[in-house]
C-alpha atoms as a PDB file:
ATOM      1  CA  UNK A   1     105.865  45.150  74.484  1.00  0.00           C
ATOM      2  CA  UNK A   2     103.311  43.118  72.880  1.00  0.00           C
ATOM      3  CA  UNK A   3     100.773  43.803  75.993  1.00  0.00           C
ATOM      4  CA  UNK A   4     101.391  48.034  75.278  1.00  0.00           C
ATOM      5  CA  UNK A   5     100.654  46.917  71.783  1.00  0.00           C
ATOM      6  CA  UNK A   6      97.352  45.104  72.570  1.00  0.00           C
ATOM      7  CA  UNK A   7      96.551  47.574  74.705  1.00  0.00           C
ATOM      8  CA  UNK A   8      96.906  50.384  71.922  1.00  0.00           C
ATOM      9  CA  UNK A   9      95.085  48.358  69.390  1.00  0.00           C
ATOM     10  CA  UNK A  10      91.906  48.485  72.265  1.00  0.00           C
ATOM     11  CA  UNK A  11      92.047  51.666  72.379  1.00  0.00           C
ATOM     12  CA  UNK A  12      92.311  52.595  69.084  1.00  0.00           C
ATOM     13  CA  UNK A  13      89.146  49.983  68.791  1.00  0.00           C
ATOM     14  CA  UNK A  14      87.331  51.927  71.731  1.00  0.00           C
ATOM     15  CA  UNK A  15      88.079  55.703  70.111  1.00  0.00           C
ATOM     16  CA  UNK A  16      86.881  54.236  66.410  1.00  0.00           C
ATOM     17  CA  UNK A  17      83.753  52.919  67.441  1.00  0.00           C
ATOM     18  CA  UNK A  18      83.240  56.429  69.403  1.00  0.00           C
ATOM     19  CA  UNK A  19      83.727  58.318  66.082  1.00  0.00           C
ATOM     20  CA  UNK A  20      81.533  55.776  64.651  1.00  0.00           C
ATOM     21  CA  UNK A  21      78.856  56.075  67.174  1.00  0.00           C
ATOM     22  CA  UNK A  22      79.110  60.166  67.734  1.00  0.00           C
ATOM     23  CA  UNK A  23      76.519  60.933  64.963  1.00  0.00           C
ATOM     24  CA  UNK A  24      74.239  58.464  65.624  1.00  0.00           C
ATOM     25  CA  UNK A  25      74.086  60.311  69.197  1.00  0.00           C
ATOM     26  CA  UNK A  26      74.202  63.828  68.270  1.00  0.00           C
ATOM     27  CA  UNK A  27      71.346  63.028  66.224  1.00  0.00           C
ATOM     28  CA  UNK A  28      68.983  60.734  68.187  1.00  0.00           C
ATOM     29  CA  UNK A  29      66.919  63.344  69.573  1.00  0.00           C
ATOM     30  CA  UNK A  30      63.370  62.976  68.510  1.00  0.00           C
ATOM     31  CA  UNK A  31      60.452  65.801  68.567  1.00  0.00           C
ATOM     32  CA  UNK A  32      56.688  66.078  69.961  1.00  0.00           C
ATOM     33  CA  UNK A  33      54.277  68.165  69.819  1.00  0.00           C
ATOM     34  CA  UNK A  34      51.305  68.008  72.180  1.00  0.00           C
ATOM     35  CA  UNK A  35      52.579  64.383  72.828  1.00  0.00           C
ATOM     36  CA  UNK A  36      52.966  63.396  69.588  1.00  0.00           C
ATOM     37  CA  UNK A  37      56.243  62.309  67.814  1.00  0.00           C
ATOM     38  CA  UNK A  38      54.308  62.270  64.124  1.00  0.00           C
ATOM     39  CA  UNK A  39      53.129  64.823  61.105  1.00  0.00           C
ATOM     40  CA  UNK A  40      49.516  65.094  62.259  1.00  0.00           C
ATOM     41  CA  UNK A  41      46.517  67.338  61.214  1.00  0.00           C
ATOM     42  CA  UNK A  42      44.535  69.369  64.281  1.00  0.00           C
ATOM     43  CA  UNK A  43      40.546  69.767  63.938  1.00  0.00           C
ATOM     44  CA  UNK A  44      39.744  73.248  64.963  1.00  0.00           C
ATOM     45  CA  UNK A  45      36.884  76.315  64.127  1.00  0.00           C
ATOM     46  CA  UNK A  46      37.534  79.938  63.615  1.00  0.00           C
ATOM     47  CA  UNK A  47      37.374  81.936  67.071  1.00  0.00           C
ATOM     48  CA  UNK A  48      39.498  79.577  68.561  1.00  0.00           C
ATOM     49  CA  UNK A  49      42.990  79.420  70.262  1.00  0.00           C
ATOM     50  CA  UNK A  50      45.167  76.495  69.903  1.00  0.00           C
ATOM     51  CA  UNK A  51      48.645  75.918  72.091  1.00  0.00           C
ATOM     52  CA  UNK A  52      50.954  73.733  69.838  1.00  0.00           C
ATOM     53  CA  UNK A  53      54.304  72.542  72.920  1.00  0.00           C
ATOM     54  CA  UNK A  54      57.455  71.334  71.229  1.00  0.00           C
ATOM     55  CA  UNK A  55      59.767  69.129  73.101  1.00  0.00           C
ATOM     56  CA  UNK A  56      62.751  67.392  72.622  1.00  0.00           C
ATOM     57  CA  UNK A  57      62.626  63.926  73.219  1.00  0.00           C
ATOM     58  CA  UNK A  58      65.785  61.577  74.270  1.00  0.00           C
ATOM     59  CA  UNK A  59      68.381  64.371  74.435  1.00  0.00           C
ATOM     60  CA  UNK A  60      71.633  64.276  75.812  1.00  0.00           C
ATOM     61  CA  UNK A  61      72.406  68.012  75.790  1.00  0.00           C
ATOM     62  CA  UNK A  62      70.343  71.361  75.860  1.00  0.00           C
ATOM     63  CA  UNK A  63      68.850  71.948  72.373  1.00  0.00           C
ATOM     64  CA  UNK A  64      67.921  75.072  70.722  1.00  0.00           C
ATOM     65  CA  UNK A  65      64.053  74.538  69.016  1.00  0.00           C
ATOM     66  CA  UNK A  66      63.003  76.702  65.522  1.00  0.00           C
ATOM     67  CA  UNK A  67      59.161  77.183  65.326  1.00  0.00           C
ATOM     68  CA  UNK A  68      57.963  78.328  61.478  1.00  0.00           C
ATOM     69  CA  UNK A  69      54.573  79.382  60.195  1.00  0.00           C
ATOM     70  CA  UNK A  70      54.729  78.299  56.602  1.00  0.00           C
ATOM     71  CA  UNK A  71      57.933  79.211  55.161  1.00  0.00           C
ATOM     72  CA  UNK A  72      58.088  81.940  58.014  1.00  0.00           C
ATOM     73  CA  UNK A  73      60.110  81.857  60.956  1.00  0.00           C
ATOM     74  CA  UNK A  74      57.801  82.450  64.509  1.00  0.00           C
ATOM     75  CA  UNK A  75      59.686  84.961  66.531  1.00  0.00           C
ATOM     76  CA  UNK A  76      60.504  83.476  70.002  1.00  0.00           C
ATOM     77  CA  UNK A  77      60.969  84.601  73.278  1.00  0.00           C
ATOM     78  CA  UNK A  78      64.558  84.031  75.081  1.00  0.00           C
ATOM     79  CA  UNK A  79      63.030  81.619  77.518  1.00  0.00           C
ATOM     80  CA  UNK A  80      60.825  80.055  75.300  1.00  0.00           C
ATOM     81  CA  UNK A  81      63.560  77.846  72.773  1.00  0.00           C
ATOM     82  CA  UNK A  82      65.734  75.077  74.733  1.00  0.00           C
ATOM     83  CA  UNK A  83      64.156  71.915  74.900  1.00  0.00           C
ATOM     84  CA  UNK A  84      60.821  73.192  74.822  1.00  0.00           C
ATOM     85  CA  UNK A  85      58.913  75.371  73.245  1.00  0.00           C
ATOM     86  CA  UNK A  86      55.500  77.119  72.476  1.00  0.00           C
ATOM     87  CA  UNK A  87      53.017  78.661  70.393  1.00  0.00           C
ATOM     88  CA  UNK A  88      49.793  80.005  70.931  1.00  0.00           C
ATOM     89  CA  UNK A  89      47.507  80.474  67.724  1.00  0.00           C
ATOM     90  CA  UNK A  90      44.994  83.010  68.600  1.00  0.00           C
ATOM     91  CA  UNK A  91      41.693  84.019  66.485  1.00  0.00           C
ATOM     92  CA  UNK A  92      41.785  81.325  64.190  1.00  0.00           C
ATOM     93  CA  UNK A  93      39.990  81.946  60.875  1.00  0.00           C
ATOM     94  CA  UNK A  94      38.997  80.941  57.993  1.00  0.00           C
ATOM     95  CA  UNK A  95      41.853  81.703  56.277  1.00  0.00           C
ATOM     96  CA  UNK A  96      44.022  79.366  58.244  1.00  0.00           C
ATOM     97  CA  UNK A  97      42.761  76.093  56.839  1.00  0.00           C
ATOM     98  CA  UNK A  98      45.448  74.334  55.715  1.00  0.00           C
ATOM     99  CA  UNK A  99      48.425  76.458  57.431  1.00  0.00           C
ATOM    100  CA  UNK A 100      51.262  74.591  58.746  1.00  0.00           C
ATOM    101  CA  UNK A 101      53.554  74.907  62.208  1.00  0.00           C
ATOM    102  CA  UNK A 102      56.675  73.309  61.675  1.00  0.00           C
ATOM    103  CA  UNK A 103      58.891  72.663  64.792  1.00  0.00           C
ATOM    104  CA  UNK A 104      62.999  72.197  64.266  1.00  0.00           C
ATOM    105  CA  UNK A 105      66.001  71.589  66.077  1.00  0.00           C
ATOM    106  CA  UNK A 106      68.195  74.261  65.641  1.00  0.00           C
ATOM    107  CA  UNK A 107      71.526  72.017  65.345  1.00  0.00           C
ATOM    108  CA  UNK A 108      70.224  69.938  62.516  1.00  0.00           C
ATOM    109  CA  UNK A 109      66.695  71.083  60.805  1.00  0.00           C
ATOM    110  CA  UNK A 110      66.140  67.976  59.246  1.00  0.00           C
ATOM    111  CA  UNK A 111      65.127  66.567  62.729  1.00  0.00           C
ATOM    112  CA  UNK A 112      61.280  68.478  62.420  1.00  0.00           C
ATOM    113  CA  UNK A 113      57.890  67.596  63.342  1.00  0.00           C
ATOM    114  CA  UNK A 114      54.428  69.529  61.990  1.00  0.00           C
ATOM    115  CA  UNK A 115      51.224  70.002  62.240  1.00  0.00           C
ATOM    116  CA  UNK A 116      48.288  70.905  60.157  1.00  0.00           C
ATOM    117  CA  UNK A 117      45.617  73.233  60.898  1.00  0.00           C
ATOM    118  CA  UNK A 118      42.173  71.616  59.498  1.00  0.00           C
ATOM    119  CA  UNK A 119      39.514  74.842  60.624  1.00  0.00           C
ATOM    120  CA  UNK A 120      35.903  73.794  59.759  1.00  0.00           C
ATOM    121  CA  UNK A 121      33.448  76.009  59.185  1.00  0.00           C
ATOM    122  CA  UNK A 122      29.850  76.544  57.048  1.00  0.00           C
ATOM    123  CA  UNK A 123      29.886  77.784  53.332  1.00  0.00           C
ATOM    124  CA  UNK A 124      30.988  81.447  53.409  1.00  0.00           C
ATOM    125  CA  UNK A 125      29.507  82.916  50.161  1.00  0.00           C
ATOM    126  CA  UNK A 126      29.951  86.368  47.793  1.00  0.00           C
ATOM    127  CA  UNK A 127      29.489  87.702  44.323  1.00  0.00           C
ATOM    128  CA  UNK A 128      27.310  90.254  42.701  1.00  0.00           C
ATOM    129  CA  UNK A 129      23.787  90.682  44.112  1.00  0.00           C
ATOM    130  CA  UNK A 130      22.402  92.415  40.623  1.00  0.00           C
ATOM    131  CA  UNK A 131      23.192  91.866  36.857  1.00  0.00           C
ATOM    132  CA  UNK A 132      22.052  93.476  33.980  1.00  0.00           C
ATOM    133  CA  UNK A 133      22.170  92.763  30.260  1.00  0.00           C
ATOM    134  CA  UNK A 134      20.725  93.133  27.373  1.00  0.00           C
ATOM    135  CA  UNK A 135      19.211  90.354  24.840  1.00  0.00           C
ATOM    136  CA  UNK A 136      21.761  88.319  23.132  1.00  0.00           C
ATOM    137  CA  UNK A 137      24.931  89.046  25.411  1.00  0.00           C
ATOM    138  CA  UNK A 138      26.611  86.862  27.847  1.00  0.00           C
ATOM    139  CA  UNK A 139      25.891  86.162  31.711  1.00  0.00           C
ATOM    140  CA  UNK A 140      28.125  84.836  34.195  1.00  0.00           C
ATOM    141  CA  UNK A 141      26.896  84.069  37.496  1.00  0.00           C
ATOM    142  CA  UNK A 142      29.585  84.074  39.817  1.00  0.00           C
ATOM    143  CA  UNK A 143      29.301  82.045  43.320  1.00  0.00           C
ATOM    144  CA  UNK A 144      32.381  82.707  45.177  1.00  0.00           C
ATOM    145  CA  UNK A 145      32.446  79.891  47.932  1.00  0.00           C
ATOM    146  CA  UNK A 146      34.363  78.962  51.126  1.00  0.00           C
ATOM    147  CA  UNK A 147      33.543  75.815  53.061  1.00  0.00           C
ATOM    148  CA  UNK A 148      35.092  72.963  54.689  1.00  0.00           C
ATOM    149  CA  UNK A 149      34.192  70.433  54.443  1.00  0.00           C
ATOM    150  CA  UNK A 150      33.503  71.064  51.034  1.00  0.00           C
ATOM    151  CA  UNK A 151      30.102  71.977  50.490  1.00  0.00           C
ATOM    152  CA  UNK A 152      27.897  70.713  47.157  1.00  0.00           C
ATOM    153  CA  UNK A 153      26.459  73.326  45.037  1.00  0.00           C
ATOM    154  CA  UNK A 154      23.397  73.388  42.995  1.00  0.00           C
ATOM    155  CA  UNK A 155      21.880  76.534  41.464  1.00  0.00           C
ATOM    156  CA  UNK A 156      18.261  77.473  41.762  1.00  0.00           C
ATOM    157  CA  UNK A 157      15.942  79.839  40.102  1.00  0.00           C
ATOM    158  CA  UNK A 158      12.875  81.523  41.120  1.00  0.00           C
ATOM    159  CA  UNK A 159      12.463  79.089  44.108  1.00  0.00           C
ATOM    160  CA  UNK A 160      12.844  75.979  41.799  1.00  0.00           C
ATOM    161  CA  UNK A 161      15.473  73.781  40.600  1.00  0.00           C
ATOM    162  CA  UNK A 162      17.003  75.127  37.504  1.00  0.00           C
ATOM    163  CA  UNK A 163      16.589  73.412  34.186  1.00  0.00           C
ATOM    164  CA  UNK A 164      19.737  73.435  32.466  1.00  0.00           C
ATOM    165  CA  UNK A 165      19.360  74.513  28.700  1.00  0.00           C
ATOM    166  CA  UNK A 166      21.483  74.463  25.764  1.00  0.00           C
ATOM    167  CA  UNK A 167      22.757  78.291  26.494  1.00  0.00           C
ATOM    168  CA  UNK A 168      23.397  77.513  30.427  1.00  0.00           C
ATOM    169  CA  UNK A 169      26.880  76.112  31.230  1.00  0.00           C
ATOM    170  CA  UNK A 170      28.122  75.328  34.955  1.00  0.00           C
ATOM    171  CA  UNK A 171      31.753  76.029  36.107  1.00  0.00           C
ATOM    172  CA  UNK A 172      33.138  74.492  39.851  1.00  0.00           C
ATOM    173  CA  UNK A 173      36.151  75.338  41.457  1.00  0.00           C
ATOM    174  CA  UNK A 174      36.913  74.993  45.064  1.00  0.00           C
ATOM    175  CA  UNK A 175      36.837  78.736  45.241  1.00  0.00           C
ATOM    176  CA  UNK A 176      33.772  79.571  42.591  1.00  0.00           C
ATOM    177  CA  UNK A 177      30.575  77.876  41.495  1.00  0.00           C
ATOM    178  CA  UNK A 178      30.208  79.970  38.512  1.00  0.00           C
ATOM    179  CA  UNK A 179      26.658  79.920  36.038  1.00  0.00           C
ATOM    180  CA  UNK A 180      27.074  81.082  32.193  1.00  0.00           C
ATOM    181  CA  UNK A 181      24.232  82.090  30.164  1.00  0.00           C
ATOM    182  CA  UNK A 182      25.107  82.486  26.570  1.00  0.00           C
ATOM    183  CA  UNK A 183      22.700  84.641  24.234  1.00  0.00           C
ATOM    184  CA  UNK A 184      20.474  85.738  26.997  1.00  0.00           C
ATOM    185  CA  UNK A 185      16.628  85.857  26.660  1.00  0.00           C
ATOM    186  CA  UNK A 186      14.196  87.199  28.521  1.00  0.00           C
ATOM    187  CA  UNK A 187      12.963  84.364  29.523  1.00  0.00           C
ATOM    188  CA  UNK A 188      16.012  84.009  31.616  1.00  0.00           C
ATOM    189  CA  UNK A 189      15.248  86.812  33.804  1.00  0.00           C
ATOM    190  CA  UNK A 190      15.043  86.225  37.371  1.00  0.00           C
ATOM    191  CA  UNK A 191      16.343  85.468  40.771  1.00  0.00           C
ATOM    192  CA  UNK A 192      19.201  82.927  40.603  1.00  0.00           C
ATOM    193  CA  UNK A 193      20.182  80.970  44.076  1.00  0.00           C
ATOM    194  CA  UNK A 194      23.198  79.555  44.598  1.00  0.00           C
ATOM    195  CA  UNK A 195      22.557  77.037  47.423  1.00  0.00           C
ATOM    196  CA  UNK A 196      25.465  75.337  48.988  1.00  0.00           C
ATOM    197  CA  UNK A 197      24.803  72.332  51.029  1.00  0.00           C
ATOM    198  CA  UNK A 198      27.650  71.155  53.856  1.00  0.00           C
ATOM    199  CA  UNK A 199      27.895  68.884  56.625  1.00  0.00           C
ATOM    200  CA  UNK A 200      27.671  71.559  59.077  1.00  0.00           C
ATOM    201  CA  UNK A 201      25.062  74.050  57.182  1.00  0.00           C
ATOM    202  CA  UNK A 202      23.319  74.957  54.018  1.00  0.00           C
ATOM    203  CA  UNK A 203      23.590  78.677  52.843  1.00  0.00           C
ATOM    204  CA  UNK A 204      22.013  80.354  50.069  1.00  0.00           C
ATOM    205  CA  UNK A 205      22.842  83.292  47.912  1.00  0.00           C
ATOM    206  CA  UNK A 206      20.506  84.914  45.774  1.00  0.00           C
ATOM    207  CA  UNK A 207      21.659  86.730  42.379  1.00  0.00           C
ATOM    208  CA  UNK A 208      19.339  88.741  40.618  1.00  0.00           C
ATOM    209  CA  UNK A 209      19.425  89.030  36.543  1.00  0.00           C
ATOM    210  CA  UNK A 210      17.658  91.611  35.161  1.00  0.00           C
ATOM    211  CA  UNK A 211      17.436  91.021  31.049  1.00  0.00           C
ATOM    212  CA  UNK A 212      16.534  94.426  29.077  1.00  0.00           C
ATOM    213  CA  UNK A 213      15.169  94.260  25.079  1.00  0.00           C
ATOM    214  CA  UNK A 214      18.008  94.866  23.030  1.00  0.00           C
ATOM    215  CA  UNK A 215      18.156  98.497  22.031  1.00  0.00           C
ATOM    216  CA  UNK A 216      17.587  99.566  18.609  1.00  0.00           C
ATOM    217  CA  UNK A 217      20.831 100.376  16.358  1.00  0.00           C
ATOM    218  CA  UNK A 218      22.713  97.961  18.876  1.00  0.00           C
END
């Protein structure tokens, strides 16, 4: 009797610590991608394609991957999702600096790896080629600017660095490098450059103001 006894109590001890240990199992698996078991950031350029593999590391069963772009979820083929899986991001721009692939097991999404586009590229820049105004009225100058790295700006005028006076102000953003001109003159008419100066190349935009005499009766 006391041997059937010890021998339930073992198992009992045997089935516990399986209960106990179940989770830790069913949860062990670990994710790469491209090799890599950690959050990392990818160096690319615009025109390129980049393959990003997900696998499932240490598993003990067939497991179902989730691939998101953002927020998104990546439609994926049938034979593309157990233990494995891939995406191909074609004709990288400019506009995905910064955009984030997220692989996930489907069981349990807390088990996720990503990975961080970083696309370089030269200052892209925009804005208004001509402005007009009369004496006395308000300029802005507006640089609109895409670069990374980040490029630095400076504004030139007429071919020479500008001399900032008391009715010139100078706005930055990482999206604008923006010139105001309160009370125009017309000694402030001329061709206004915005030059910005990366690691990887120095563009130039020219803006031209054109400052009329103030109109009579105005």
């Amino acid at each position: 009797m006391a041997q059937k006894t010890s021998g339930l109590i073992q198992r009992c001890r045997f089935l516990l610590l399986m209960i106990l240990f179940l989770p830790h199992v069913m949860t062990s698996s670990v994710l790469s991608v491209n090799g890599k078991t950690e959050n990392y950031i990818l160096d690319t350029e615009p025109g390129l394609q980049e393959s990003l593999k997900c696998a499932v590391q240490n598993h003990i069963r067939d497991e179902e991957l989730l691939w998101y772009r953002e927020d998104g979820r990546v439609d994926l083929k049938s034979g593309n999702k157990i233990n494995s899986s891939s995406v191909c991001v074609s004709g990288i721009s400019e506009d995905d600096n910064g955009i984030t692939f997220t692989c996930k097991l489907q069981r349990n999404q807390s088990v996720s790896i990503s990975v961080v586009l970083n696309v370089t590229f030269p200052p892209l820049l925009s804005g208004n080629d001509f402005q007009t105004a009369e004496e006395g009225s308000d300029v802005k100058l507006v640089c609109n600017v895409k670069s990374n790295p980040q490029a630095q700006m400076m504004w030139y005028k007429n071919n020479g660095i500008l001399n900032l006076e008391n009715h010139h102000q100078i706005q930055q953003t990482s999206e604008y490098f923006q010139l105001s001109i309160t009370k125009v003159k017309k000694s402030d008419n001329g061709t206004y450059s915005c030059i910005a100066n990366s690691l990887i190349e120095t563009k130039t935009k020219d803006f031209h103001l054109i400052v009329k005499a103030l109109q009579k009766g105005s």
